[in-house]
N, C-alpha and C. Protein backbone atom coordinates (compact mmCIF):
# COMPACT_ATOMS: atom_id res chain seq x y z
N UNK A 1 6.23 11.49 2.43
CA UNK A 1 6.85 10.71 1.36
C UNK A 1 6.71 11.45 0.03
N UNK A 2 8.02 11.25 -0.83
CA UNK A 2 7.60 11.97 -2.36
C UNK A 2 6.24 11.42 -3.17
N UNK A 3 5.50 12.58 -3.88
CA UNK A 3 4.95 11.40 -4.50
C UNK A 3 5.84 10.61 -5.51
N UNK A 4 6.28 10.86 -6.02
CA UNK A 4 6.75 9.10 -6.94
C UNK A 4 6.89 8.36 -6.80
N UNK A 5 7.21 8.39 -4.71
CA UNK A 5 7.55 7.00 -4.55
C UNK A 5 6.46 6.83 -3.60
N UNK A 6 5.06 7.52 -3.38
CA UNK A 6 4.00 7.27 -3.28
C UNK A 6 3.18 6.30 -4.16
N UNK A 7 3.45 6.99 -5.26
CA UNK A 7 3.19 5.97 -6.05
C UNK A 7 3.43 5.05 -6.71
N UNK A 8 4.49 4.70 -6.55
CA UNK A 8 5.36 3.54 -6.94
C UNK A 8 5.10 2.41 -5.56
N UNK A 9 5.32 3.02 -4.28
CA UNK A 9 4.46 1.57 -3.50
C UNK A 9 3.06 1.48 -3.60
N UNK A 10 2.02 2.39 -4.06
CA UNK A 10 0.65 2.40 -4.22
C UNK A 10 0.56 0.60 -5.93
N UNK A 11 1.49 1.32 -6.39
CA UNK A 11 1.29 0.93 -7.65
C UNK A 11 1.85 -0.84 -6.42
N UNK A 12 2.93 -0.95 -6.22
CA UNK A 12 3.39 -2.15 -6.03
C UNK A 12 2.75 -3.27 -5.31
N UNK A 13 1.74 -2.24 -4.49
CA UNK A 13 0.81 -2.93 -3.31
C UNK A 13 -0.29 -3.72 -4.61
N UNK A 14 -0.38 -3.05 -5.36
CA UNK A 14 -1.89 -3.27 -6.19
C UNK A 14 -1.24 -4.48 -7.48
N UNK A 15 -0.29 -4.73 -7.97
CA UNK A 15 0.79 -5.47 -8.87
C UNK A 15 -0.03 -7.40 -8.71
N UNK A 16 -0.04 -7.86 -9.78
CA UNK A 16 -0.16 -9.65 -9.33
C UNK A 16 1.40 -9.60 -9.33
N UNK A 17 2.10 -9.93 -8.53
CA UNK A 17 3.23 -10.84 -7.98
C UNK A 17 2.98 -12.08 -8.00
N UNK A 18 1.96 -12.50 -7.46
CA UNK A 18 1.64 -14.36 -7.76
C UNK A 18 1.79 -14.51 -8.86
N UNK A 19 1.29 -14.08 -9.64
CA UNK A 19 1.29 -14.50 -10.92
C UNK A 19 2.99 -14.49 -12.15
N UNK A 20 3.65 -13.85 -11.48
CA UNK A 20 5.30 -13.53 -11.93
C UNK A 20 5.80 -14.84 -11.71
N UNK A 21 5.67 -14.82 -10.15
CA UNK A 21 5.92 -16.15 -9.62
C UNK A 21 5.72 -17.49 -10.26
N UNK A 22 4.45 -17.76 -10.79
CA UNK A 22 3.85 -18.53 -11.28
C UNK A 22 4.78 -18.50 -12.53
N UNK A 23 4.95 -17.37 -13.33
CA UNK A 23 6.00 -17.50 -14.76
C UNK A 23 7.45 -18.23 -14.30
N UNK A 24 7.92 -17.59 -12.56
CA UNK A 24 9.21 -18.33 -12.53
C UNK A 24 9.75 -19.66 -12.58
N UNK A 25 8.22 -20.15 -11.64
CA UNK A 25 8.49 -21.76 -11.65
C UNK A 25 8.24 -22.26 -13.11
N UNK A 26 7.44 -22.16 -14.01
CA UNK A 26 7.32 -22.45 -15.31
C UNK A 26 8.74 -22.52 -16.04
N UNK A 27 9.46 -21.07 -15.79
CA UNK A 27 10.65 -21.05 -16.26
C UNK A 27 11.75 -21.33 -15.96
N UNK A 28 11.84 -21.71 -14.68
CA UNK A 28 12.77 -22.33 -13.64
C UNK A 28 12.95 -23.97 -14.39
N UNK A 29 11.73 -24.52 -14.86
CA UNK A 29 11.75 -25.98 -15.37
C UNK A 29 11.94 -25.80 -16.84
N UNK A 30 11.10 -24.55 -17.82
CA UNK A 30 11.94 -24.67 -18.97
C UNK A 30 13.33 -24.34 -18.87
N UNK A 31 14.35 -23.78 -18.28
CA UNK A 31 15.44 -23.08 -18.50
C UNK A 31 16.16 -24.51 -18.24
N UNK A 32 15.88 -25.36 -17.06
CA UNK A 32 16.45 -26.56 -16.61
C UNK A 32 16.19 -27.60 -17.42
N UNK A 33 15.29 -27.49 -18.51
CA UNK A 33 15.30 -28.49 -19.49
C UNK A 33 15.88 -28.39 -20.69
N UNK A 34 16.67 -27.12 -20.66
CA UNK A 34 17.06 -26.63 -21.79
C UNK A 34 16.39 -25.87 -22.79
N UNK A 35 14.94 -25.52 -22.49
CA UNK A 35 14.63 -23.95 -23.29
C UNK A 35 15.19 -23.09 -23.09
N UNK A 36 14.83 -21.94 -23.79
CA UNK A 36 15.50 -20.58 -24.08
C UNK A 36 14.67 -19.67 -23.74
N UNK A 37 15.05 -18.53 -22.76
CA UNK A 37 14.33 -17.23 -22.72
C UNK A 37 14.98 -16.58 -23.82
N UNK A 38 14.08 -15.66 -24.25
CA UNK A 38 13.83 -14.39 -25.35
C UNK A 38 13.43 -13.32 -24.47
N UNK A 39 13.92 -12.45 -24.98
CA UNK A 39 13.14 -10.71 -24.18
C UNK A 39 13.14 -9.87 -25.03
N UNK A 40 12.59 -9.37 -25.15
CA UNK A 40 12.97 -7.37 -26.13
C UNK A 40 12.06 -6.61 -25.45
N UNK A 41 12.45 -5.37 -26.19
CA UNK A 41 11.61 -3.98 -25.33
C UNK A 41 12.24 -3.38 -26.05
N UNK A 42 11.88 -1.67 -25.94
CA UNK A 42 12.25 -0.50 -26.73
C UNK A 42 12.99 0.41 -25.57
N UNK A 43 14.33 0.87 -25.82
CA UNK A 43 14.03 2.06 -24.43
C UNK A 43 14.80 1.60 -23.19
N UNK A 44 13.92 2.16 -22.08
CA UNK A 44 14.22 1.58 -21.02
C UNK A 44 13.95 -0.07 -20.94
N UNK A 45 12.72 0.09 -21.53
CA UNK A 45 11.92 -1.54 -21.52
C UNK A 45 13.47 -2.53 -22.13
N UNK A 46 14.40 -2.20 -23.05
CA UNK A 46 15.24 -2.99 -23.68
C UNK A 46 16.27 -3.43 -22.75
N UNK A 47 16.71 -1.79 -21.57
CA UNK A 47 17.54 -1.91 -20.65
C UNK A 47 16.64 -3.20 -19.85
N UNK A 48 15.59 -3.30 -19.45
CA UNK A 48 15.16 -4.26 -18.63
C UNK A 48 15.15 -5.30 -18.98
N UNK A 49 15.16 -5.57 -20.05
CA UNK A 49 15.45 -7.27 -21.20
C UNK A 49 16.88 -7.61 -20.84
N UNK A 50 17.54 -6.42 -21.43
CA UNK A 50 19.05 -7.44 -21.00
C UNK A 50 19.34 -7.71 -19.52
N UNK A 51 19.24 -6.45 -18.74
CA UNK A 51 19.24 -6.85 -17.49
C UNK A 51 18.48 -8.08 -16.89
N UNK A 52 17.15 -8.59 -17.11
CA UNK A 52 16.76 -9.99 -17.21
C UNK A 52 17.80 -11.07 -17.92
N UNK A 53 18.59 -10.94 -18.83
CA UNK A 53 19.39 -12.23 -19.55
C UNK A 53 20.41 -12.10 -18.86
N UNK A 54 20.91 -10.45 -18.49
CA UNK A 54 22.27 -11.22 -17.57
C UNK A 54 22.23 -11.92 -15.98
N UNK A 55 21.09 -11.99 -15.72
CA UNK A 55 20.66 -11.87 -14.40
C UNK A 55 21.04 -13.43 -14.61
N UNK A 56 20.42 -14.34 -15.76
CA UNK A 56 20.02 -15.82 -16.14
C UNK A 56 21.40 -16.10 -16.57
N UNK A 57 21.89 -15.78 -16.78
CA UNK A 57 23.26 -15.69 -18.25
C UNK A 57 24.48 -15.96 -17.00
N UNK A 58 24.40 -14.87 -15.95
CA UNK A 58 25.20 -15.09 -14.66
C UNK A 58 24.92 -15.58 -13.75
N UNK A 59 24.48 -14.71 -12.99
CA UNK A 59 23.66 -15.41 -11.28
C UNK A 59 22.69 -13.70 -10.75
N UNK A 60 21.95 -14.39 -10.18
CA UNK A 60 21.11 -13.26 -9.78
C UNK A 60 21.76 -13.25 -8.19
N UNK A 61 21.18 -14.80 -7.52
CA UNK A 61 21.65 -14.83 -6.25
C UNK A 61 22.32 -16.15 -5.38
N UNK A 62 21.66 -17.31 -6.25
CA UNK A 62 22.38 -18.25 -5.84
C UNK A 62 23.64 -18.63 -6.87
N UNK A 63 24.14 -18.97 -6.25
CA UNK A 63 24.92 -20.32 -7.76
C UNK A 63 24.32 -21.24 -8.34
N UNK A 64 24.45 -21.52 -9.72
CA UNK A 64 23.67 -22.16 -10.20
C UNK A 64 23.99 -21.91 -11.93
N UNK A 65 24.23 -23.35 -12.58
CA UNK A 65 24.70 -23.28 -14.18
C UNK A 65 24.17 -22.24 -14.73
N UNK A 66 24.28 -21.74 -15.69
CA UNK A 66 24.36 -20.54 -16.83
C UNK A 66 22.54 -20.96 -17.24
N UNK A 67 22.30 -20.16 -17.81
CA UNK A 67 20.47 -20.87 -18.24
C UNK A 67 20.39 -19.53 -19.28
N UNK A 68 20.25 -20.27 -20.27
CA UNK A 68 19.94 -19.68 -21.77
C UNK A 68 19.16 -18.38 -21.71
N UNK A 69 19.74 -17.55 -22.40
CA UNK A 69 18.31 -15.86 -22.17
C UNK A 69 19.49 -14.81 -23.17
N UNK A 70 18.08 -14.76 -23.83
CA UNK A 70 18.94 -13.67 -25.33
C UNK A 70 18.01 -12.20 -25.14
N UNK A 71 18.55 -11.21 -24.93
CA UNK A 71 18.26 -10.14 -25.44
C UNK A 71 18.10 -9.97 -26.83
N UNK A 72 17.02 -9.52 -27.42
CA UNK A 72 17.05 -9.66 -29.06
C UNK A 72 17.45 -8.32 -29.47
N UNK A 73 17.65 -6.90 -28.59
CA UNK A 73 18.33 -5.73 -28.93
C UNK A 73 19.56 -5.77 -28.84
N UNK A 74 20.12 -6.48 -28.56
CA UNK A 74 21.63 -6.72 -27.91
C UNK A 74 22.43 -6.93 -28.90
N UNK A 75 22.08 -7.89 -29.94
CA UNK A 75 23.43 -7.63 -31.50
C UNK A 75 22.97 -6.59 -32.04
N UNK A 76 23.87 -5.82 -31.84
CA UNK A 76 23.79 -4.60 -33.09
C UNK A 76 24.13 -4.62 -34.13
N UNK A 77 24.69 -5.36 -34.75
CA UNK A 77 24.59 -5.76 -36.22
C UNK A 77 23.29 -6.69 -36.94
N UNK A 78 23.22 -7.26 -36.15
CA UNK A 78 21.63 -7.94 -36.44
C UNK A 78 20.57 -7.12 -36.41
N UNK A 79 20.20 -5.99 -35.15
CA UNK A 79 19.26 -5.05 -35.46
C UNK A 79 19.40 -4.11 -36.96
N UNK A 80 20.60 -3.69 -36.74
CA UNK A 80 20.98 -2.44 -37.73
C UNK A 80 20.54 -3.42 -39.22
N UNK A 81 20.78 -4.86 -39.24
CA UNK A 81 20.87 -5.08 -40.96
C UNK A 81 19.50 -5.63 -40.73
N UNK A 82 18.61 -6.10 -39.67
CA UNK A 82 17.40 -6.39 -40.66
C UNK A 82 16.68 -4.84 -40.47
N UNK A 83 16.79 -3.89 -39.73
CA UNK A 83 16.10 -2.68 -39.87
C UNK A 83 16.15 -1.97 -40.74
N UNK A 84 17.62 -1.95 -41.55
CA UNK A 84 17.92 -1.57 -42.59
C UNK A 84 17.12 -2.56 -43.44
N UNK A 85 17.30 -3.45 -43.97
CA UNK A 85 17.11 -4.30 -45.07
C UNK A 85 15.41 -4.81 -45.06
N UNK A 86 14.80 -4.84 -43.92
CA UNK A 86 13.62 -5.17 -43.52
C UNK A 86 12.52 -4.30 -42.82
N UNK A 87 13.11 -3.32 -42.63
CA UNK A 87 12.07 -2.07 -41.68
C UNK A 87 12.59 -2.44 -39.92
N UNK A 88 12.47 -1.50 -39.26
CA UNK A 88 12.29 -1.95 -37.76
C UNK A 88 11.70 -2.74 -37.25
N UNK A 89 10.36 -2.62 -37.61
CA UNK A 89 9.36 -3.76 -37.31
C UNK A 89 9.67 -5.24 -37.15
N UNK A 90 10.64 -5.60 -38.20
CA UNK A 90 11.42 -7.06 -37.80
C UNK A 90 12.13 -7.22 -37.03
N UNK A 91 12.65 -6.10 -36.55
CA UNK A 91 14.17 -6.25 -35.92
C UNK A 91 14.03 -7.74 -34.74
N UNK A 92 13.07 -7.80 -34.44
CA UNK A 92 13.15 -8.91 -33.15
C UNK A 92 12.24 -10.23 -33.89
N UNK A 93 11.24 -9.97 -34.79
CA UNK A 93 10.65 -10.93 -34.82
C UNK A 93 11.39 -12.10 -36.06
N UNK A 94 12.56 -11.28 -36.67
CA UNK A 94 13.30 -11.77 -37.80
C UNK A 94 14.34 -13.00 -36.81
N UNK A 95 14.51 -12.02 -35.52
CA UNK A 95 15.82 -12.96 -34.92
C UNK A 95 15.09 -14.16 -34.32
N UNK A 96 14.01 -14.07 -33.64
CA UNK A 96 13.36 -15.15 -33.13
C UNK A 96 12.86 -15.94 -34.31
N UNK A 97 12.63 -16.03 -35.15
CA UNK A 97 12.46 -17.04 -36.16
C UNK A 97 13.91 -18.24 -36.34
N UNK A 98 14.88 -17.37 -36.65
CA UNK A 98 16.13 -17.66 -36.48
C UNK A 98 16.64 -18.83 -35.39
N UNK A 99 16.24 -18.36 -33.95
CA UNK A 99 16.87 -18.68 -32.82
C UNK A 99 15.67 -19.47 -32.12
N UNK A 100 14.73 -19.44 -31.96
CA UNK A 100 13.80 -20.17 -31.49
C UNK A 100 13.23 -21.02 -31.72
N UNK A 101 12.75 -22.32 -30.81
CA UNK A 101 12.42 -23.49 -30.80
C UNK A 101 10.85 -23.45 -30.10
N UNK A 102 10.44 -24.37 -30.42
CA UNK A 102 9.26 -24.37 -29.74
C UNK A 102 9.16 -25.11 -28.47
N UNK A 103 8.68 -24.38 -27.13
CA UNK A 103 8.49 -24.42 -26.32
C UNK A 103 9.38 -23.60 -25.68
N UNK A 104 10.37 -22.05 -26.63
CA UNK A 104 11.21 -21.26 -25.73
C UNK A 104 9.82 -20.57 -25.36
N UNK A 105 10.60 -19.35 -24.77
CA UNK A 105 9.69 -18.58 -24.11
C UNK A 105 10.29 -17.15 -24.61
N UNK A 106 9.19 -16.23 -24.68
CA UNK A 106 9.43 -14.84 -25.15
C UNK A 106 9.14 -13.98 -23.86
N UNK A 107 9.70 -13.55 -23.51
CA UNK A 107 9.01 -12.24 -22.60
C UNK A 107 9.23 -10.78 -23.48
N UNK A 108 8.24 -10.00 -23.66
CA UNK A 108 7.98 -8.89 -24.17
C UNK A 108 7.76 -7.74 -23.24
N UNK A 109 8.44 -6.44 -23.55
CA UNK A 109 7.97 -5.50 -22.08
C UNK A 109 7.67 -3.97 -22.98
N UNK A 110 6.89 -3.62 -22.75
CA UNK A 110 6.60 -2.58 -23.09
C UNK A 110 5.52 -2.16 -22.61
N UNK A 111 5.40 -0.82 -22.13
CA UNK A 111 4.91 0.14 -20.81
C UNK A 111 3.72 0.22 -21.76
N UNK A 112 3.39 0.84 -23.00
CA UNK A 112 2.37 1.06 -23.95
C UNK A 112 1.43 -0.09 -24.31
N UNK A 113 2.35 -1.44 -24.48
CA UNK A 113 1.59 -2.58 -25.44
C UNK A 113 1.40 -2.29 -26.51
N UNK A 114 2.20 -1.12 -27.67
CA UNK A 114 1.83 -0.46 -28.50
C UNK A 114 3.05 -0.64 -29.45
N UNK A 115 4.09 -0.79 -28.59
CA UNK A 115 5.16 -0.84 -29.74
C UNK A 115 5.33 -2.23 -31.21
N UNK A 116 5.36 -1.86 -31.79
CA UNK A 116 5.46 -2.84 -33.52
C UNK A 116 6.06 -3.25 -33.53
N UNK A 117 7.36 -3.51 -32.87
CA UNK A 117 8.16 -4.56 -33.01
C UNK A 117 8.17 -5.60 -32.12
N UNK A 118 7.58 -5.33 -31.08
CA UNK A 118 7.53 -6.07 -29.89
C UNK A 118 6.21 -6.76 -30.26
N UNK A 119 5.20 -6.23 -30.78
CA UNK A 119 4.10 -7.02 -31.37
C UNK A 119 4.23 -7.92 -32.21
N UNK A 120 5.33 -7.77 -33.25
CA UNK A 120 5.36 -8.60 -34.72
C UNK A 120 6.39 -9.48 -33.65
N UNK A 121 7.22 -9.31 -32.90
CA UNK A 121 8.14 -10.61 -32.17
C UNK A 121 6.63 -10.99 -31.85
N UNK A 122 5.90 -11.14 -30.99
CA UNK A 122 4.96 -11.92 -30.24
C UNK A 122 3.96 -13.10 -31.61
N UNK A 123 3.59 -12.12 -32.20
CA UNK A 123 2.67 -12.91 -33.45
C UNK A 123 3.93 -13.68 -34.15
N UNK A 124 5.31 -13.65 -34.12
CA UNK A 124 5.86 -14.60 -34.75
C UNK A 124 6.02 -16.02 -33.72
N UNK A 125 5.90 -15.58 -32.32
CA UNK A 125 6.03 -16.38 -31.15
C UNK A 125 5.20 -17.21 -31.45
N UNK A 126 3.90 -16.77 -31.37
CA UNK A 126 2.95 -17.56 -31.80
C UNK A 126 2.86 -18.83 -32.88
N UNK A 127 3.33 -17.90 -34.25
CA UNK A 127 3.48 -19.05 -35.27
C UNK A 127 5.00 -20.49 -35.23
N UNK A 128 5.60 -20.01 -33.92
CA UNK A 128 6.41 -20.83 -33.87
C UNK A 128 6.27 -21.98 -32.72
N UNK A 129 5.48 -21.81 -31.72
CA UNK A 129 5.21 -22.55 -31.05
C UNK A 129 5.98 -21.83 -30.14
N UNK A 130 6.58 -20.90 -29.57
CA UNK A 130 7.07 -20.56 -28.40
C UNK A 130 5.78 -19.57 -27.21
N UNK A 131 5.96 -19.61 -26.42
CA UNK A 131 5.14 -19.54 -24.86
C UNK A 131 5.38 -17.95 -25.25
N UNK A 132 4.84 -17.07 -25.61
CA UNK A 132 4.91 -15.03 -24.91
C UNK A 132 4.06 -14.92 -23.77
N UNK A 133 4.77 -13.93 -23.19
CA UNK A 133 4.37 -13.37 -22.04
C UNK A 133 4.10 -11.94 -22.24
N UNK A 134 3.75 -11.18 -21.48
CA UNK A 134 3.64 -9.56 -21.72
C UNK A 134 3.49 -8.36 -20.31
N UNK A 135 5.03 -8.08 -20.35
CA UNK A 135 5.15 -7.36 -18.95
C UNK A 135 4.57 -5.65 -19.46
N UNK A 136 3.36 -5.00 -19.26
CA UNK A 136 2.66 -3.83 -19.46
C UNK A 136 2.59 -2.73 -18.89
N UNK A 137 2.03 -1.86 -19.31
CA UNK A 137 1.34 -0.68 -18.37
C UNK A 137 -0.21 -1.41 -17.90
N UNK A 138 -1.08 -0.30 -18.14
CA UNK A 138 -2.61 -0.35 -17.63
C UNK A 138 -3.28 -1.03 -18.41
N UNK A 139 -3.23 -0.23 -19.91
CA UNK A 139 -4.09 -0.21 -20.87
C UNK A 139 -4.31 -1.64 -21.75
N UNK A 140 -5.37 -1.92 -22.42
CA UNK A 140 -5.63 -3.19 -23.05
C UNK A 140 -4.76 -2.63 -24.11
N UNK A 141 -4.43 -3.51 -25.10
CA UNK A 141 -3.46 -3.61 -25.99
C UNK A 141 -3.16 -4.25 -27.08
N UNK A 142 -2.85 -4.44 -28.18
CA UNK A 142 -2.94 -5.65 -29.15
C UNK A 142 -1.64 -6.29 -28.79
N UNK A 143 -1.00 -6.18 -28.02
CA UNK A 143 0.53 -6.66 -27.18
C UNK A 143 -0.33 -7.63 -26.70
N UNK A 144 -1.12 -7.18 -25.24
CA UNK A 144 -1.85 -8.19 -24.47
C UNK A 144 -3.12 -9.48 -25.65
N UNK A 145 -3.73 -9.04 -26.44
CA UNK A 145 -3.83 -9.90 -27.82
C UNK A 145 -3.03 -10.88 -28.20
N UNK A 146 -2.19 -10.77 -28.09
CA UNK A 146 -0.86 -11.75 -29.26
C UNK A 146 -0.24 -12.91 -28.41
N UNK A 147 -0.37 -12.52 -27.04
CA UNK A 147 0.76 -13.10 -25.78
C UNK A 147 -0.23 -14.20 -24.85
N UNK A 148 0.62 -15.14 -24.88
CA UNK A 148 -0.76 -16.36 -24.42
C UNK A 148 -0.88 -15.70 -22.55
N UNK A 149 -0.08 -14.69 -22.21
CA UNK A 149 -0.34 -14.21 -21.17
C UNK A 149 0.58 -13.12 -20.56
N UNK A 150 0.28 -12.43 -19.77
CA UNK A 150 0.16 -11.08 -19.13
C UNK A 150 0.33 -10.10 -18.05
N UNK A 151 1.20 -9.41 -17.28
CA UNK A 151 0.80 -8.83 -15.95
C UNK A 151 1.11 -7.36 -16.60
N UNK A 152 -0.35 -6.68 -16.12
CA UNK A 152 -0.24 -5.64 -16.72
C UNK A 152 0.26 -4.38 -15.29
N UNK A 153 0.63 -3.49 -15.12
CA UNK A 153 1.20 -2.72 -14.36
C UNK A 153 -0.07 -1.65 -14.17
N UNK A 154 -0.91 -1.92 -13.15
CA UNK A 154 -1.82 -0.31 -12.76
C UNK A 154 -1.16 1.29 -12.82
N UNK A 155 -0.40 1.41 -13.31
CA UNK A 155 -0.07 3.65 -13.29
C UNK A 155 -0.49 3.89 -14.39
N UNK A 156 -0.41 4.69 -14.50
CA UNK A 156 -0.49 5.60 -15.67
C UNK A 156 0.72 6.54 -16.07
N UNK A 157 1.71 6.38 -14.87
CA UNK A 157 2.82 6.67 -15.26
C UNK A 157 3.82 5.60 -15.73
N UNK A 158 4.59 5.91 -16.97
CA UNK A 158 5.27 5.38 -17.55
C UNK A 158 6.79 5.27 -16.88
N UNK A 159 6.92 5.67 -15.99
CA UNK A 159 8.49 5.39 -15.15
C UNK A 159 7.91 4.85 -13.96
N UNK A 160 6.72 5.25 -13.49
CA UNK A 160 6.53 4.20 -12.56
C UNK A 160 6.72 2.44 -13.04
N UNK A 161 5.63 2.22 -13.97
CA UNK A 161 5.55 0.81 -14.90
C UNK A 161 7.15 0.36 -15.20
N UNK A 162 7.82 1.16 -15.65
CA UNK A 162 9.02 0.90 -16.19
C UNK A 162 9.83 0.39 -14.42
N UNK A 163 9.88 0.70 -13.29
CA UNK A 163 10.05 0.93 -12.14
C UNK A 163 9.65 -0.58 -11.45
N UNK A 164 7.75 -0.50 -11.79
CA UNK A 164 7.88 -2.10 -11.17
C UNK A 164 8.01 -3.23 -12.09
N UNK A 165 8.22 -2.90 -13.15
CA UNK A 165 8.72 -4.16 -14.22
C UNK A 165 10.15 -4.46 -13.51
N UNK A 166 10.95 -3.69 -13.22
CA UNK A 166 12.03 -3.83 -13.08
C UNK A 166 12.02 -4.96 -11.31
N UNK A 167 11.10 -4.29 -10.69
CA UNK A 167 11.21 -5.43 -9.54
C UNK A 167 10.47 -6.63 -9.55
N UNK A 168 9.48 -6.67 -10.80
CA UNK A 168 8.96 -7.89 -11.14
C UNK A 168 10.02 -8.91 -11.81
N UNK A 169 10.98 -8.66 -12.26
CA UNK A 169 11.81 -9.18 -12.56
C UNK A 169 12.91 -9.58 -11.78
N UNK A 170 12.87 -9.13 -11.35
CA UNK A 170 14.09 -9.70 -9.71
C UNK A 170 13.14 -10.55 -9.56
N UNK A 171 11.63 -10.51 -8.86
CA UNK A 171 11.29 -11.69 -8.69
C UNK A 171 11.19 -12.67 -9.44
N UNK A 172 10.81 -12.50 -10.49
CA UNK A 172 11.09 -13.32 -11.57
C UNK A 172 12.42 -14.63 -11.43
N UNK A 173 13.35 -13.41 -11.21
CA UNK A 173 14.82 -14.18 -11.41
C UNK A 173 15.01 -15.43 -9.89
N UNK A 174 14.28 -14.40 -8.80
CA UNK A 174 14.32 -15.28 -7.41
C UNK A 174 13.63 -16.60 -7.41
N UNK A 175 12.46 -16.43 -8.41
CA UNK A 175 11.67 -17.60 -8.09
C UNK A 175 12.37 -18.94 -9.11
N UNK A 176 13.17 -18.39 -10.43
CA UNK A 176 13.89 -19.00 -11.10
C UNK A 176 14.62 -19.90 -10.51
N UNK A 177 15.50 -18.98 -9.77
CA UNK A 177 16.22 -19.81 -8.76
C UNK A 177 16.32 -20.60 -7.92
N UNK A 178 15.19 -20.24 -7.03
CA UNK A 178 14.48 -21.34 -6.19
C UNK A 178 14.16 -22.79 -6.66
N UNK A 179 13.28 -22.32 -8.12
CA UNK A 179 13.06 -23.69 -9.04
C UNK A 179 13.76 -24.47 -9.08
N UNK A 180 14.97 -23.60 -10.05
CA UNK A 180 16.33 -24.50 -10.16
C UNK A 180 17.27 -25.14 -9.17
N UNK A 181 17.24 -24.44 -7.99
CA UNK A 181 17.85 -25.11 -7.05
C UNK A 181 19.12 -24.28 -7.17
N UNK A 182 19.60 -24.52 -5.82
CA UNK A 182 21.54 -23.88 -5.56
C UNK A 182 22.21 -25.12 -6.44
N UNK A 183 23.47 -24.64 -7.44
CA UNK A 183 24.00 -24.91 -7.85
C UNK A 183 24.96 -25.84 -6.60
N UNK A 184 25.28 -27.40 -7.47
CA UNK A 184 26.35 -28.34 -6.64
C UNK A 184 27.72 -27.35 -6.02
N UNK A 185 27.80 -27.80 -4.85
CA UNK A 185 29.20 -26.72 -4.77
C UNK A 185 30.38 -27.31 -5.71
N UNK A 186 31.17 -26.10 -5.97
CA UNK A 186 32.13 -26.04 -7.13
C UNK A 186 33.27 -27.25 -5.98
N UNK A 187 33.68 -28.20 -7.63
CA UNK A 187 35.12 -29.17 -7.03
C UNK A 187 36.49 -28.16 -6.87
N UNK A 188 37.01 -28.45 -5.75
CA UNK A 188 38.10 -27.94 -5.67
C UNK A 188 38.97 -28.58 -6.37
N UNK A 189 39.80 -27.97 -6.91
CA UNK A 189 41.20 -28.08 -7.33
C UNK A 189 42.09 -28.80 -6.99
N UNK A 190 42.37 -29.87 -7.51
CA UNK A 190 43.64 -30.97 -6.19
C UNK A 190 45.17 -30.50 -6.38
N UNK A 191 45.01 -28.95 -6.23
CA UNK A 191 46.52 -29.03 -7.03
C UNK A 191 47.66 -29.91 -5.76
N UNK A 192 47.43 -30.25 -4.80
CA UNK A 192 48.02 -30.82 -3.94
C UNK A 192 48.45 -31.97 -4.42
N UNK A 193 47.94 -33.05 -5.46
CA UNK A 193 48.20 -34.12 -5.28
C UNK A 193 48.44 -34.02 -6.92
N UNK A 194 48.27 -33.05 -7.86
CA UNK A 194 48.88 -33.06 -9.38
C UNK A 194 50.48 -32.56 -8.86
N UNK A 195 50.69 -31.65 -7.84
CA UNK A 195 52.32 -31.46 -7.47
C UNK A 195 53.16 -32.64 -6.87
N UNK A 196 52.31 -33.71 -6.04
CA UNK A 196 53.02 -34.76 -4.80
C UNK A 196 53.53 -35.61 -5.97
C-alpha cells in the first residue's frame, strides 16, 4: 500500500467518529427546528465548509427539505469589504454577528487551530450564544480553547487531516439525515385532471 494512504487509514482507524455522530444528531434536531449551520476555514479547510453547506443546502443522500448552512467564505463581496475595511481577521466573525442567532451552530475547520479568523469567528460564537465546534489537526490550540467542543485529527500531516475532515463530514451529513428522516415523497402533479 502507498504510504499516504497508509496513513490516512492508520489515521482513520484512530479518528472519534462517535463523537461526529453525536454532533449529527444534535444537528439533525437543530437544522429541523430551524437553526442555522455556520462553517469557515481557510484553504482547503474553506473548500470543506462549503462542501458541508451544499451537502445541507441540497441533499447528501436522502431526500429531505433544504436545512439552513452558510459558508462564511462564500460572499465575496462581504469578505473583500470587511477585510478591506476591517482587517482579515473579521472576515467571518463580522458576518456571524450579522447572521446568527443563538442556538445556531458554528463549525470551524482548520488543520492548525491557529488560524485568526477562524478563532475571532469562534470567540464571537461564544459572545452570541451560538454552539462552535472545532474540526482539527493533533495539536492543542487556542481554536480548541474558544469552541465548546472538538474532534481533533491524530497526523501530523496536513493533507492527511484535511483528507479525514473531509470524511468526517459525510458522516456528519449521514447522521444528519438519518435524524431528519427521508423527506415525504414528492405530490405528483394532477395534470390529468387540471386538462379533463
Amino acid at each position: 500500500m502507498h504510504p499516504r494512504l497508509r496513513e490516512l487509514q492508520r489515521t482513520l482507524e484512530q479518528v472519534d467518529a462517535a463523537h461526529v455522530e453525536q454532533w449529527g444528531r444534535y444537528l439533525g434536531d437543530a437544522l429541523a427546528a430551524g437553526r442555522r449551520l455556520f462553517a469557515c476555514g481557510n484553504g482547503g479547510s474553506a473548500a470543506e465548509a462549503q462542501h458541508l453547506t451544499a451537502e445541507l443546502t441540497g441533499r447528501f443522500q436522502n431526500e429531505r427539505r433544504p436545512l439552513s448552512a452558510i459558508a462564511l467564505h462564500a460572499d465575496t463581496s462581504s469578505v473583500t469589504a470587511i477585510g478591506n475595511d476591517y482587517g482579515y481577521r473579521e472576515v467571518f466573525a463580522r458576518q456571524l454577528r450579522a447572521h446568527a442567532r443563538r442556538g445556531d451552530v458554528l463549525l470551524c475547520l482548520s488543520t492548525s487551530g491557529a488560524s485568526e479568523n477562524v478563532l475571532a469567528a469562534a470567540m464571537a460564537a461564544r459572545e452570541l450564544g451560538v454552539v462552535s465546534w472545532a474540526l482539527t489537526g493533533p495539536d492543542p490550540s487556542a481554536l480548541l480553547a474558544a469552541c465548546d467542543d472538538a474532534v481533533r485529527v491524530p497526523s501530523r500531516d496536513s493533507a492527511t487531516v484535511q483528507e479525514v475532515h473531509l470524511t468526517l463530514i459525510h458522516l456528519l451529513c449521514q447522521t444528519i439525515d438519518a435524524t431528519c428522516g427521508a423527506a415525504a415523497p414528492r405530490q405528483r402533479l394532477r395534470t390529468e385532471e387540471a386538462t379533463a
